[in-house]
Protein backbone atom coordinates (compact mmCIF):
# COMPACT_ATOMS: atom_id res chain seq x y z
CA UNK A 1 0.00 0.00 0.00
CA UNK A 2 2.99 2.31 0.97
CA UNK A 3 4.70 1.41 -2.48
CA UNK A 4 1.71 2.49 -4.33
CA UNK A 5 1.11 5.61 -2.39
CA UNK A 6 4.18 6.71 -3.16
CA UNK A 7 4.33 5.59 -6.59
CA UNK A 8 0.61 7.78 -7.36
CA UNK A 9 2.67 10.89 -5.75
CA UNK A 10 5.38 10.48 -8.55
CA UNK A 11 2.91 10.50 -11.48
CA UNK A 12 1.67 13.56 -10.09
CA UNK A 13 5.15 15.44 -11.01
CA UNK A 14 5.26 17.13 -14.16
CA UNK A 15 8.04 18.98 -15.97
CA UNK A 16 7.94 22.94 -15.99
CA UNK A 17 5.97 24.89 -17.71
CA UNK A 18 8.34 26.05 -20.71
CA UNK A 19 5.99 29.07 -21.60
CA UNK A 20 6.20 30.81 -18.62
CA UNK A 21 9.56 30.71 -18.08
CA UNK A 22 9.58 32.52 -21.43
CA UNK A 23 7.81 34.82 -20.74
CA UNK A 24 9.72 35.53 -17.41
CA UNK A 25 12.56 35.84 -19.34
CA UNK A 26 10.90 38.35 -21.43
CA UNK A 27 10.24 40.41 -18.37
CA UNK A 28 13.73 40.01 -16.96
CA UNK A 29 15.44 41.41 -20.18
CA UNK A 30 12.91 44.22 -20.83
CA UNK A 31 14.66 45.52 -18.04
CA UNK A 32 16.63 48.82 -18.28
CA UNK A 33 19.86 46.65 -17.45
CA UNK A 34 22.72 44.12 -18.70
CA UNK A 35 21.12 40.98 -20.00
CA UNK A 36 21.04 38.85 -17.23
CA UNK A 37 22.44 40.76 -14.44
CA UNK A 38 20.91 39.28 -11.72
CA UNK A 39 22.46 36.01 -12.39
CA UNK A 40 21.23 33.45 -10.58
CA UNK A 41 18.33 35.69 -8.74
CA UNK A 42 16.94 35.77 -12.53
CA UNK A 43 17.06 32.56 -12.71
CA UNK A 44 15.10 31.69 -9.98
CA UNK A 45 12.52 33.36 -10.49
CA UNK A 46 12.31 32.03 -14.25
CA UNK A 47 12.45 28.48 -12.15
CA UNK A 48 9.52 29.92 -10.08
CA UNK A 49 7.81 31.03 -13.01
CA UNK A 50 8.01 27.65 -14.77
CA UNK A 51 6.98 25.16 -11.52
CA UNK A 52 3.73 27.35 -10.67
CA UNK A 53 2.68 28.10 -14.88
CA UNK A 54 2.42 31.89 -13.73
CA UNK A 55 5.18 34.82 -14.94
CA UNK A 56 3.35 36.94 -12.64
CA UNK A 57 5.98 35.50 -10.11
CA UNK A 58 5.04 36.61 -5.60
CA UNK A 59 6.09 35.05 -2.66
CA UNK A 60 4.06 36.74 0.05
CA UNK A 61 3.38 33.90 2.03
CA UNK A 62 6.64 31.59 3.26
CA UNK A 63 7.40 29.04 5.53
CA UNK A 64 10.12 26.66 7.01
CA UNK A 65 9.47 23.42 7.96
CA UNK A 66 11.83 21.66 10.29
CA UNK A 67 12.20 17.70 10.43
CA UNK A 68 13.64 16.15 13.40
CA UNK A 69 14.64 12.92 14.25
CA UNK A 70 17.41 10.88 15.32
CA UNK A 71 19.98 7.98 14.18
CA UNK A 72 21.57 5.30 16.10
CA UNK A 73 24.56 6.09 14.49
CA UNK A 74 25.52 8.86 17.52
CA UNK A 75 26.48 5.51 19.36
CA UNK A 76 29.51 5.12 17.70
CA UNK A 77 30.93 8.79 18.84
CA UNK A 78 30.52 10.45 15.51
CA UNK A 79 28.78 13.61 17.17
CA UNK A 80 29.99 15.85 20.14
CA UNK A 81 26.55 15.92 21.50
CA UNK A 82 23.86 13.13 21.76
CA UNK A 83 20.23 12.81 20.97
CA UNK A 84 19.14 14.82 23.75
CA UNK A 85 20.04 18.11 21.86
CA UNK A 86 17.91 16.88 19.02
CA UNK A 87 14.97 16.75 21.44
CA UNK A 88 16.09 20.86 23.31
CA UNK A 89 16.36 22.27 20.03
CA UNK A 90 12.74 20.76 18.47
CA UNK A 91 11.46 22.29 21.73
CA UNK A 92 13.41 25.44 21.27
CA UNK A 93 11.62 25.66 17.41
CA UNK A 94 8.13 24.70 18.50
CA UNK A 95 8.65 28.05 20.96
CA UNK A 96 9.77 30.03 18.42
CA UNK A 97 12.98 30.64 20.06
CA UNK A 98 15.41 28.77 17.98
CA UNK A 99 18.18 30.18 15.67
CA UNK A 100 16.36 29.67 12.73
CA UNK A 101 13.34 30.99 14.12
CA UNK A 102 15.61 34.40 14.87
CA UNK A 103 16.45 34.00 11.20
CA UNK A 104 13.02 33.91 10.03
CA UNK A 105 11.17 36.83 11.63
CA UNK A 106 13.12 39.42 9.52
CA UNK A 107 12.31 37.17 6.20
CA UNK A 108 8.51 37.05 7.27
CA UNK A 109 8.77 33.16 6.90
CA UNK A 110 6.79 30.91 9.29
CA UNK A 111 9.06 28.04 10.92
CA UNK A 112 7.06 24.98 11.96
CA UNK A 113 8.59 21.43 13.53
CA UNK A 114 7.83 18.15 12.92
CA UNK A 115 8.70 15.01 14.89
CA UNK A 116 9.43 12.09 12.41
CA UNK A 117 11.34 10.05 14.42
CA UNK A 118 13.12 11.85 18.14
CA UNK A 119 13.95 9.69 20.28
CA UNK A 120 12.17 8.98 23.31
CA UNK A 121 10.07 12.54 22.43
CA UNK A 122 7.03 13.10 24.69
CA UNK A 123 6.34 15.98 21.79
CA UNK A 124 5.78 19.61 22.81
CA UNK A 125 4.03 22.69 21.78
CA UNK A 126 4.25 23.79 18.63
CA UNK A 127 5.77 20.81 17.23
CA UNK A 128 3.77 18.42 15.08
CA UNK A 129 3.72 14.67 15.27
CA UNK A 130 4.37 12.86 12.53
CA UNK A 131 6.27 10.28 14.03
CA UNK A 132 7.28 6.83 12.12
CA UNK A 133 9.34 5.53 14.75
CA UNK A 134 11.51 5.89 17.82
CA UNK A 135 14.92 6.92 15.98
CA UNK A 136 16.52 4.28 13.80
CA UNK A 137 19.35 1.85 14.35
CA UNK A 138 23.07 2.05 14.03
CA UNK A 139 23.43 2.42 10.29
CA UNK A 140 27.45 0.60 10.95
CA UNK A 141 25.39 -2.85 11.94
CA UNK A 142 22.58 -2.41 9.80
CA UNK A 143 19.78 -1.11 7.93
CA UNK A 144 18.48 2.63 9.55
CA UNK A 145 15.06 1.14 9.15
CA UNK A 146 12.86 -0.40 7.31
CA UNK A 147 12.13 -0.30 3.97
CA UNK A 148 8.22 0.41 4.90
CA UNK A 149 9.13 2.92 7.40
CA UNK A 150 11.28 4.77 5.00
CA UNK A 151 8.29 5.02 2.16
CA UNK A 152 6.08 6.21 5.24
CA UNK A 153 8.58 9.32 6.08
CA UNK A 154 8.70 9.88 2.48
CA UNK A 155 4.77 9.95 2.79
CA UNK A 156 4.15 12.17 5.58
CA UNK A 157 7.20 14.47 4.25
CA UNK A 158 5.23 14.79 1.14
CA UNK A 159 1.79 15.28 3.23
CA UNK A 160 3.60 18.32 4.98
CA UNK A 161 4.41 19.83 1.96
CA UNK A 162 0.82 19.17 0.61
CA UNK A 163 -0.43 21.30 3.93
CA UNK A 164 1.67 23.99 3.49
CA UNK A 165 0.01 24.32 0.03
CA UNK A 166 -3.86 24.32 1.90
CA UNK A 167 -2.78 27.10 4.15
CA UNK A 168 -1.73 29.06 0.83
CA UNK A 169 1.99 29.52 1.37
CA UNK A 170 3.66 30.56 -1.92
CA UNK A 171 6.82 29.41 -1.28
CA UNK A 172 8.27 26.31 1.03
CA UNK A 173 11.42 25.55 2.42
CA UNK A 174 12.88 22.72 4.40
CA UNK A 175 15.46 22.04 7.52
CA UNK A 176 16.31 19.18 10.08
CA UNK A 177 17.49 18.52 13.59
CA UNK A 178 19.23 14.99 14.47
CA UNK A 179 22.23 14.92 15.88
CA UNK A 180 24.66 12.29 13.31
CA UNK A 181 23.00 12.89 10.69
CA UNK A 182 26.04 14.54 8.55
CA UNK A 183 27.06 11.07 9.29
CA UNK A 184 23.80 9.74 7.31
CA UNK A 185 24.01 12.29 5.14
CA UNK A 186 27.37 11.02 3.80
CA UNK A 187 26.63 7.76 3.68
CA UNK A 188 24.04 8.64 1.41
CA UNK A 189 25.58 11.01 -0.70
CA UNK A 190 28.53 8.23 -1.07
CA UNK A 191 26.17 5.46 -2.06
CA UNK A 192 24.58 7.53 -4.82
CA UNK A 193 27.65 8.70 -6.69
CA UNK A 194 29.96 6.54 -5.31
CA UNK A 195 32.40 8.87 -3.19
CA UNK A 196 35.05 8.19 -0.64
CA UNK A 197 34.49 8.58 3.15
CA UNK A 198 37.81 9.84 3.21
CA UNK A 199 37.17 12.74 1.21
CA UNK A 200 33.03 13.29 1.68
CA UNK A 201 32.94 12.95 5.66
CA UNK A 202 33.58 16.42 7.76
CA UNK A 203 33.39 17.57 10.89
CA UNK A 204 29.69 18.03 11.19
CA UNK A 205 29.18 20.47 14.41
CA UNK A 206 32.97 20.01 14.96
CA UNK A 207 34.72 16.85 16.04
CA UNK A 208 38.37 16.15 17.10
CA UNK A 209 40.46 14.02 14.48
CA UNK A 210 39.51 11.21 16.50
CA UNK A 211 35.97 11.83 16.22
CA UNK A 212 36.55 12.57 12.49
CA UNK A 213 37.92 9.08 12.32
CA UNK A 214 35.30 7.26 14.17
CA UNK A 215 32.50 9.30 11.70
CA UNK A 216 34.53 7.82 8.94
CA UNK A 217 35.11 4.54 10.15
CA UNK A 218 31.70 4.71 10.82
CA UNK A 219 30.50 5.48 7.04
CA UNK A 220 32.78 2.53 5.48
CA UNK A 221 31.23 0.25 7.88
CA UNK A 222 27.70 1.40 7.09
CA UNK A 223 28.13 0.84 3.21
CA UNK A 224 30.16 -2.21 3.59
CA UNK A 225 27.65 -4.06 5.91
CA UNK A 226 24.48 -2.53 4.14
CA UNK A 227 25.67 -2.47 0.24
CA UNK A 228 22.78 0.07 -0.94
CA UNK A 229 21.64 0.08 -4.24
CA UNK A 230 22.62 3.41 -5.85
CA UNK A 231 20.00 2.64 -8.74
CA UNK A 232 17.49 2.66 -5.97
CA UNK A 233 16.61 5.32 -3.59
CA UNK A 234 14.61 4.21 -1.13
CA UNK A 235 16.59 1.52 -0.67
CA UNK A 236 19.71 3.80 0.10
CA UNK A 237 17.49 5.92 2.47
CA UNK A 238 16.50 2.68 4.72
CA UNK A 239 19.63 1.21 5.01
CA UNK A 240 22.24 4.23 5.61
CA UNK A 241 19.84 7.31 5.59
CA UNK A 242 17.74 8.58 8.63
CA UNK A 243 14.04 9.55 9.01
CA UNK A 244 14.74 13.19 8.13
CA UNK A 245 16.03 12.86 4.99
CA UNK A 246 13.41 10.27 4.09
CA UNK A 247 10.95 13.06 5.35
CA UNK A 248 12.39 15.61 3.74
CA UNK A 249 13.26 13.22 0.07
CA UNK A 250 8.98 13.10 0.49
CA UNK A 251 8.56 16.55 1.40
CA UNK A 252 10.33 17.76 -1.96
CA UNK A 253 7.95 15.35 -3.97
CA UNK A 254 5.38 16.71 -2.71
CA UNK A 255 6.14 20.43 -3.61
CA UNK A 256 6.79 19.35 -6.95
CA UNK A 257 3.30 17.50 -6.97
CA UNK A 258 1.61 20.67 -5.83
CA UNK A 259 3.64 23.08 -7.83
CA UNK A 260 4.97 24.97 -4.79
CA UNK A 261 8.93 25.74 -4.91
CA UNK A 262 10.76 24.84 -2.22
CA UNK A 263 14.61 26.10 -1.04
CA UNK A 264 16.75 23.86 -0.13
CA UNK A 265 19.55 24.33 2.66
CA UNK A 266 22.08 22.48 3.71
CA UNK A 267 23.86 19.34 2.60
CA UNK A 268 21.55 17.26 4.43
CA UNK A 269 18.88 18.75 2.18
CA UNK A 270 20.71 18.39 -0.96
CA UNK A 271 21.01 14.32 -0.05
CA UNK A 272 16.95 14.36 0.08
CA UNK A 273 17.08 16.41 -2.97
CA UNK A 274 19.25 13.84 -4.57
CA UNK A 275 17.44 11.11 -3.96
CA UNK A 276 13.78 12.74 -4.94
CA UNK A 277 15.47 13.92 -8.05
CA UNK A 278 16.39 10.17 -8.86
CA UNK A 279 12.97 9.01 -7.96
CA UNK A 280 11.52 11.02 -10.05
CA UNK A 281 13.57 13.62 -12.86
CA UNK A 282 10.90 15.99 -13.07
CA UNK A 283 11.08 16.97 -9.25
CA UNK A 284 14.20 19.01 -9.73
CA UNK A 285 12.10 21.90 -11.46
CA UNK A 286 10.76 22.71 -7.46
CA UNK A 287 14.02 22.94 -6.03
CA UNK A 288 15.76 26.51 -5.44
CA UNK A 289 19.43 25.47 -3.93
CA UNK A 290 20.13 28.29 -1.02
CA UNK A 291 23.35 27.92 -0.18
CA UNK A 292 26.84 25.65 -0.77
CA UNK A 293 27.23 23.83 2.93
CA UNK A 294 30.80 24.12 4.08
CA UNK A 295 30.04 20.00 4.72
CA UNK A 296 32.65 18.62 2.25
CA UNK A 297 29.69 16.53 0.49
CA UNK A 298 28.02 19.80 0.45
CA UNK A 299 28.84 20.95 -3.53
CA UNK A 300 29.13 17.46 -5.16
CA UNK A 301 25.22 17.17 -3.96
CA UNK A 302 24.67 19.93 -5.76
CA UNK A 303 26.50 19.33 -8.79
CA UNK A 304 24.92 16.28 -8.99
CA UNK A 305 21.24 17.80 -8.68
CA UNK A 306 22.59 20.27 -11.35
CA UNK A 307 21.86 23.18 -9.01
CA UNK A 308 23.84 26.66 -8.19
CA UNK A 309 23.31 28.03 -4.85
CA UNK A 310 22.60 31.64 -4.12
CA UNK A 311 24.37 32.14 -1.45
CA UNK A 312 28.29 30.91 -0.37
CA UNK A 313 28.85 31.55 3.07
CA UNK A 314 30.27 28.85 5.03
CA UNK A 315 27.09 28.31 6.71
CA UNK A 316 26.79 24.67 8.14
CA UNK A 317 24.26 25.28 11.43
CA UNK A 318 20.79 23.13 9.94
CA UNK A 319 17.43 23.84 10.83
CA UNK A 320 16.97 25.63 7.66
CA UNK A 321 18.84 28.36 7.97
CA UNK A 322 20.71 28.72 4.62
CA UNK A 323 16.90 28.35 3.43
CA UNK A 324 15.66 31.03 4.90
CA UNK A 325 18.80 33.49 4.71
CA UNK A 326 17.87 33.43 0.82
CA UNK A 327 14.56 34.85 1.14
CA UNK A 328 15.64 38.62 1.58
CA UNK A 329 17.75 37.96 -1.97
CA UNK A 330 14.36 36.58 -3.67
CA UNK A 331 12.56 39.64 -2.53
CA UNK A 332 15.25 41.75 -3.71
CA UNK A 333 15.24 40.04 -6.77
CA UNK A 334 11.24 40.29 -7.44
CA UNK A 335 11.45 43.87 -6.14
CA UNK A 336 13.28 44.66 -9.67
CA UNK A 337 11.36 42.07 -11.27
CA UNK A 338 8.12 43.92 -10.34
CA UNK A 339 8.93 47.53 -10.40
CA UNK A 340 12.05 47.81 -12.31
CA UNK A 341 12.28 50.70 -15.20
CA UNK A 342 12.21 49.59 -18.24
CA UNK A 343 14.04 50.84 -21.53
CA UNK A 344 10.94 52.47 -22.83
CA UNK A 345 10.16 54.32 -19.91
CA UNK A 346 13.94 55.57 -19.68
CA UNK A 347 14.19 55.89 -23.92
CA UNK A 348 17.23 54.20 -24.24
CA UNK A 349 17.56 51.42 -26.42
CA UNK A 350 17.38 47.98 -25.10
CA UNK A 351 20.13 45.75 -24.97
CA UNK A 352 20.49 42.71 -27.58
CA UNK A 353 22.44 39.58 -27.07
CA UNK A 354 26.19 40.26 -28.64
């Protein structure tokens, strides 16, 4: 039943709209400026233009969502912290008083948390249950999960995303919390396009060399005793991935299914990204990539997914804040798009490709 949930949310995915991105593009360069000045702020909202079938391009309503949840993998020292941070800091974002949440009150952008999968989590206020199951095993023994609890985070990260469409947000973005899972998220990212441990696994919130050589160790043990199948995505999520990058693979189906772009942040994201992407092509048209993570695995994700981020900071905290520190930049960008002079208006003559 899973399977064929999730299968029905794929065939909902369609590729953009090629019409109105032309006609975006028409509004760009009737701009009194260089061709393509904005860079990649122009090219976003072209992206925006094409996913919803409207030029007419506004983002007035935005929010974050947050998925936490945590991996067995923390047992074999590859954090500083353990999963009790996972469970402060979902409490900290369901009070609004998070980092992120800081973040997000300048960007007008909503921040919401949802529990896929904390361990031991009573819940709290302002935090929404959606959990699959109590954490998931050490990925260095064996499978994260199982395969049917993986296609059920991708389901309820795809449900989230179709909720955020019913309360009539015009753009989405995405975060986690769980402590190891830059541990996961390498394991994943090295299953799908085959990289090295050695080269892919960092420092995460910032381990000693001998915590950088456990998290290694760690990630060779996980693909060695698991052997994913990069040709299959869901089977790389259950055995090395955790429930918030199952959650948030779903969540970015499920903004392509409704139409609704959706930012990116981190490396973690990109991972989820990855693996929607290879579930389904067409998906990639939703995604908007934020920011470069200073995680090592951070800009071969995004290579991969074929995406250039707008920002390039070194950022590397979670929770969706690279996400949401690129709203103020789309705003800027539809503020010219919008209300820009134009040639006419200014009688000089427009410029022409050379």
């Amino acid at each position: 039943m899973c399977e064929s949930a999730l299968s029905a949310l794929l065939a909902r995915i369609s590729e953009p709209d090629e019409a109105a991105m032309a006609a975006a593009r028409r509004q760009w360069d009737g701009l009194a400026k260089p061709l393509g000045s904005l860079g990649r702020l122009e090219e976003a909202v072209v992206r925006i233009a094409g996913l919803t079938g409207q030029a007419d391009v506004r983002l007035p309503r935005r929010e974050l969502f947050v998925f936490c949840a945590d991996n067995g993998v923390v047992a074999r020292g590859v954090a500083q912290s353990g999963p009790e941070v996972t469970a402060a800091v979902a409490r900290a974002l369901g009070a609004g008083e998070s980092t992120v949440c800081r973040m997000a009150q300048p960007a007008r952008c909503a921040v919401t948390a949802v529990d896929v999968g904390i361990l031991d989590f009573p819940g709290a206020p302002g935090v929404w249950d959606r959990r699959i199951r109590n954490g998931t095993a050490d990925i260095a023994q064996g499978p994260a999960m199982r395969r049917e609890d993986c296609v059920r985070a991708l389901l309820a990260g795809a449900q989230v995303a179709a909720e955020g469409k019913a309360r009539g947000v015009s753009i989405l973005a995405a975060g986690e919390m769980g402590i190891g899972n830059t541990t996961t998220t390498a394991a994943v990212a090295c299953a799908l396009l085959g990289g090295s441990p050695e080269a892919w696994v960092g420092r995460g919130a910032g381990l000693s060399g001998e915590g950088l050589r456990r998290k290694r160790a760690a990630v060779q043990a996980a693909l060695a005793v698991n052997r994913p199948d990069p040709r299959d995505p869901v089977d790389v999520l259950s055995k090395v991935g955790g429930l918030d990058i199952a959650a948030l693979c779903g969540f970015y189906l499920g903004c392509a299914a409704g139409r609704v772009p959706v930012l990116l942040d981190g490396a973690i994201s990109a991972a989820a990204a990855l693996c929607a992407v290879r579930l389904c092509p067409a998906a990639r048209g939703a995604l908007l990539a934020s920011h470069v993570s200073a995680e090592p695995v951070g800009r071969p994700l995004l290579e991969a997914l074929g995406l250039e981020p707008l920002l390039d900071a070194g950022l590397r905290l979670g929770e969706g804040s690279g996400a949401v520190a690129a709203l103020p930049l789309l705003d800027m960008a539809l503020a010219v798009y919008h209300g820009g002079q134009t040639f006419g208006r200014l009688g000089i003559d427009a410029y022409t490709p050379q």
